[in-house]
C-alpha atoms as a PDB file:
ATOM      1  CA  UNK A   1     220.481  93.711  75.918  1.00  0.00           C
ATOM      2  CA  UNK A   2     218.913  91.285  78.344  1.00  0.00           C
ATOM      3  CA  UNK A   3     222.217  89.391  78.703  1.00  0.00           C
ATOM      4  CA  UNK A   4     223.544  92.397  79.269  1.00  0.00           C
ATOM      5  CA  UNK A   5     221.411  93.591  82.254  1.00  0.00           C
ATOM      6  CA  UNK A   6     221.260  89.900  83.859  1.00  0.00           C
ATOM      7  CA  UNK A   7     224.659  89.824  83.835  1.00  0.00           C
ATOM      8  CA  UNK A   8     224.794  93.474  85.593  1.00  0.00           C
ATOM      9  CA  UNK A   9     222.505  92.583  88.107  1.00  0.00           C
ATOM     10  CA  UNK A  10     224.567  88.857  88.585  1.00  0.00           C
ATOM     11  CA  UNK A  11     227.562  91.135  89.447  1.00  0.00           C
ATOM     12  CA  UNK A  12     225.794  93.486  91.373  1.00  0.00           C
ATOM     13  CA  UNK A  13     223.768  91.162  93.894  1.00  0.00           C
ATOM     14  CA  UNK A  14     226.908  88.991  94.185  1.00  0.00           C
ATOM     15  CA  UNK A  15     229.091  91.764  95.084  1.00  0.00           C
ATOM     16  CA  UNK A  16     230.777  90.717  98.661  1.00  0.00           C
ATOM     17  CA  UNK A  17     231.206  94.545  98.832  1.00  0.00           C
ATOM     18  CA  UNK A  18     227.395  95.073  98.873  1.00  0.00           C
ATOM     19  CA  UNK A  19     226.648  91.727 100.679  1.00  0.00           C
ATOM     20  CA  UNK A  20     228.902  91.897 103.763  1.00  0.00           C
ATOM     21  CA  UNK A  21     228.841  94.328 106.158  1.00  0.00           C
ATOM     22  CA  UNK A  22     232.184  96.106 106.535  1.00  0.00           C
ATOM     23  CA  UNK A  23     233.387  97.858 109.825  1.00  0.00           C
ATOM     24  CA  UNK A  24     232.040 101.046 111.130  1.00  0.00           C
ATOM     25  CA  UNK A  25     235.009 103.015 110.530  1.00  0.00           C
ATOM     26  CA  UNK A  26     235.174 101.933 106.983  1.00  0.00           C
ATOM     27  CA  UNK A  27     235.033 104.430 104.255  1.00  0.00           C
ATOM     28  CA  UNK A  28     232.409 105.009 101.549  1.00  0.00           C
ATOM     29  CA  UNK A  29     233.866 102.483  98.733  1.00  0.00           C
ATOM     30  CA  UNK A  30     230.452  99.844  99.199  1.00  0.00           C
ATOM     31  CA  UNK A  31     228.069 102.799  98.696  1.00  0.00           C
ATOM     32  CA  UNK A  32     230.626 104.053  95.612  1.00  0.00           C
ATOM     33  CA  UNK A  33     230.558 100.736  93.753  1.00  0.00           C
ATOM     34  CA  UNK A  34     226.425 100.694  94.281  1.00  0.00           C
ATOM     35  CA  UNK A  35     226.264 104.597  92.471  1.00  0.00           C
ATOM     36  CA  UNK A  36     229.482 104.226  90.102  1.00  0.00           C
ATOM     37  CA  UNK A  37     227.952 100.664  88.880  1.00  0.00           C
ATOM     38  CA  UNK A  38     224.015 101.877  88.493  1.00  0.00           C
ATOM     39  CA  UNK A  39     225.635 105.211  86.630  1.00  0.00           C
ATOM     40  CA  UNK A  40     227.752 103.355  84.335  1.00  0.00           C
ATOM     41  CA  UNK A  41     224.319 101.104  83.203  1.00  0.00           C
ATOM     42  CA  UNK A  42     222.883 104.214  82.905  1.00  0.00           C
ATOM     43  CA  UNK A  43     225.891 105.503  80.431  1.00  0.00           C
ATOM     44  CA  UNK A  44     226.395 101.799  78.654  1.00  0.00           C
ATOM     45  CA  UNK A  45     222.015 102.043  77.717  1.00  0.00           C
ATOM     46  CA  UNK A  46     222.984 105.422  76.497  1.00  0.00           C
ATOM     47  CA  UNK A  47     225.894 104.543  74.300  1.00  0.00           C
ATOM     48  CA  UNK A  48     223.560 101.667  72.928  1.00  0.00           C
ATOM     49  CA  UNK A  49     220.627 103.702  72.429  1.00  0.00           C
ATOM     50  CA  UNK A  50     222.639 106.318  70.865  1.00  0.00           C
ATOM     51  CA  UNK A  51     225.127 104.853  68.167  1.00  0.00           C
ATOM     52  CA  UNK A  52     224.264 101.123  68.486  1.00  0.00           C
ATOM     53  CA  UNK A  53     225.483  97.914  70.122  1.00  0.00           C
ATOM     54  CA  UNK A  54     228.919  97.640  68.065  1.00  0.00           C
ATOM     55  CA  UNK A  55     229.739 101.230  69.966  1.00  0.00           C
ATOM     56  CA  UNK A  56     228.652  99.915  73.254  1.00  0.00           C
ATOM     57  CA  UNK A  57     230.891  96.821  73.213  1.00  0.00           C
ATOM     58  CA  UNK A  58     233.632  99.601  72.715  1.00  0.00           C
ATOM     59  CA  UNK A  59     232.500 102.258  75.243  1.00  0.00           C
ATOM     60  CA  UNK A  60     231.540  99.660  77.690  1.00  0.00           C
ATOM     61  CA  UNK A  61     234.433  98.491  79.515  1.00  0.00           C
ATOM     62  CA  UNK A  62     236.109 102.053  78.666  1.00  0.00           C
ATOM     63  CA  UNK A  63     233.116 103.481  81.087  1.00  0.00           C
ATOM     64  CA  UNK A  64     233.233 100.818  83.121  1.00  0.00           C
ATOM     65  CA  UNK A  65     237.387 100.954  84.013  1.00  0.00           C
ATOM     66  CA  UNK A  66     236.596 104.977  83.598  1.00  0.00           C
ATOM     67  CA  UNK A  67     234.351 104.943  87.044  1.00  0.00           C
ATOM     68  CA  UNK A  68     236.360 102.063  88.950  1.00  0.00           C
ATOM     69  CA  UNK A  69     239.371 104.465  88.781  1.00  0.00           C
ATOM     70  CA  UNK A  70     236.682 106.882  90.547  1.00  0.00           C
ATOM     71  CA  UNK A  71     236.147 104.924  93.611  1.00  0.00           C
ATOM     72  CA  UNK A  72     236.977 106.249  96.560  1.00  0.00           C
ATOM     73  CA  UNK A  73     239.715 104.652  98.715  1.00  0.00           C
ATOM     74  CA  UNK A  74     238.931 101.816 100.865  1.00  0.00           C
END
């Protein structure tokens, strides 16, 4: 689980959506990615916490290409 949230936060600190500042007129995708990726560690620590790691290397990238499809348009 520790690889697991290193690797989240790796992703999430070098995200050049959260790291560069886009244009005022820009929509609300950088702000998405931040809440869609902190929910989906929320729901991958539930799945694991709930039915074990073998069903969170399943649900995992299911959640995770679940709430990408959510983001808002750039």
């Amino acid at each position: 689980m520790n690889r697991l949230i290193t690797f989240l936060a790796v992703l999430i600190l070098g995200s050049p959506t959260l790291a560069l500042a886009v244009e005022h007129n820009a929509g609300y995708r950088g702000i998405g990615q931040l809440y869609f990726t902190f929910m989906g560690v929320i729901l991958i620590y539930g799945v694991y916490d709930s039915f074990g790691k073998k069903a969170m290397y399943v649900a995992a990238p299911i959640i995770m290409i679940g709430l990408y499809m959510m983001l808002p348009d750039a």
